[in-house]
C-alpha atoms as a PDB file:
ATOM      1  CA  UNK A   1      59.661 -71.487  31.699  1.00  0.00           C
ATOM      2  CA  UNK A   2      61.473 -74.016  29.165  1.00  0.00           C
ATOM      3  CA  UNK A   3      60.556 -74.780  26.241  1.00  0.00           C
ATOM      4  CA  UNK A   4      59.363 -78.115  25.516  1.00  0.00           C
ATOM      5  CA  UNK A   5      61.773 -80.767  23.673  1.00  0.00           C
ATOM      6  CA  UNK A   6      60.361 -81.716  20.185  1.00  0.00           C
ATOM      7  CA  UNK A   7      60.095 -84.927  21.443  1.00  0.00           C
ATOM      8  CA  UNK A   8      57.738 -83.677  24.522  1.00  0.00           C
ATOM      9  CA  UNK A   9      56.032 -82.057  22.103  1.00  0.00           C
ATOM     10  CA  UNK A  10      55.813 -85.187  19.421  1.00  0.00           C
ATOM     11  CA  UNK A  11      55.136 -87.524  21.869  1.00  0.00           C
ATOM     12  CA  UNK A  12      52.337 -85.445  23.958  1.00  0.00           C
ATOM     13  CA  UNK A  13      50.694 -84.657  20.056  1.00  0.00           C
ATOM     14  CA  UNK A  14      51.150 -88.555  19.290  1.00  0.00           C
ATOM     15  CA  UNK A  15      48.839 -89.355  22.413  1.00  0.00           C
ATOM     16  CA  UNK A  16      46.353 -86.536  21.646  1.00  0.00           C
ATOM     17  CA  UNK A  17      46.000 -88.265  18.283  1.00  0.00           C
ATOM     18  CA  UNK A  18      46.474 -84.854  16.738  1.00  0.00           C
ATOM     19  CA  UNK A  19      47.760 -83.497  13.546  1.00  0.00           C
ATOM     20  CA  UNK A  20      50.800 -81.249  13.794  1.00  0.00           C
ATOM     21  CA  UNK A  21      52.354 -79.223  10.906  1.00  0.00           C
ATOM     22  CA  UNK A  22      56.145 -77.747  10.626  1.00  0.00           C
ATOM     23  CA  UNK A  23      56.203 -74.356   8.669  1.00  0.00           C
ATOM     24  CA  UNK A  24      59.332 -72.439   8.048  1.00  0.00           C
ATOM     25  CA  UNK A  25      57.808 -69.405   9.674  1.00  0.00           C
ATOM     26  CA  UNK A  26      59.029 -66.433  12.691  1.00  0.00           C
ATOM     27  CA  UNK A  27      57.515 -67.305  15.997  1.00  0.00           C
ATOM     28  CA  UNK A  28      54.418 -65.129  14.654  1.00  0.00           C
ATOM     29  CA  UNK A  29      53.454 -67.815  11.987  1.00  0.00           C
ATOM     30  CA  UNK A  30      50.056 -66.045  11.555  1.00  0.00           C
ATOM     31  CA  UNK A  31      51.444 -62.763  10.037  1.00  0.00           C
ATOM     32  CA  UNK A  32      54.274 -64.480   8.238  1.00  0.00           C
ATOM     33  CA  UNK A  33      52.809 -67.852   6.740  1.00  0.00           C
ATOM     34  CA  UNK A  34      48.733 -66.677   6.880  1.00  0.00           C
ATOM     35  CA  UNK A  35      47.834 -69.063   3.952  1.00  0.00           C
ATOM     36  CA  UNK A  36      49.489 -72.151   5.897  1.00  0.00           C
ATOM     37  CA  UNK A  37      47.731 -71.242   9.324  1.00  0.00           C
ATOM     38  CA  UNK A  38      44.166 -70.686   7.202  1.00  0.00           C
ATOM     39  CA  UNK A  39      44.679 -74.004   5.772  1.00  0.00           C
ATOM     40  CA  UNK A  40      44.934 -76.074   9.072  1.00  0.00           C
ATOM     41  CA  UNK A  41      42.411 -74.347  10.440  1.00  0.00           C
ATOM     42  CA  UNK A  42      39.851 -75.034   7.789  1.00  0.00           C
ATOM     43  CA  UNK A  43      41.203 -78.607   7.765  1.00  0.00           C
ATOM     44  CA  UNK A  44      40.231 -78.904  11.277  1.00  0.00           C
ATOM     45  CA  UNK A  45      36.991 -77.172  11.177  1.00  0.00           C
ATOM     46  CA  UNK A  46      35.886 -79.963   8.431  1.00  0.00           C
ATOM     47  CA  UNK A  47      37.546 -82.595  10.360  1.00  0.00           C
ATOM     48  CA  UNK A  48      35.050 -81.443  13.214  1.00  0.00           C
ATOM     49  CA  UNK A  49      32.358 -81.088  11.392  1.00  0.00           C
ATOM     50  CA  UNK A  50      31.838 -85.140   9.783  1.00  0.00           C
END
């Protein structure tokens, strides 16, 4: 499998109207940037939940 181009990526997260964040992380951005991952996820969970 490739990997995407960022532009794939920018332009299929442009049409899902989402919210994407860059983080200067390792491919496992959960165990080396937690606070960053918690913080997008509790953005989304209010944005959800208006």
């Amino acid at each position: 499998m490739r990997e995407p181009s960022a532009h794939t990526v920018l332009s299929e997260s442009q049409a899902a109207r989402a919210h994407t964040v860059e983080v200067e992380a390792s491919h496992a951005v959960s165990v080396s940037q937690p606070a960053a991952v918690t913080r997008l996820i509790e953005q989304a969970a209010h944005a959800t939940t208006r």
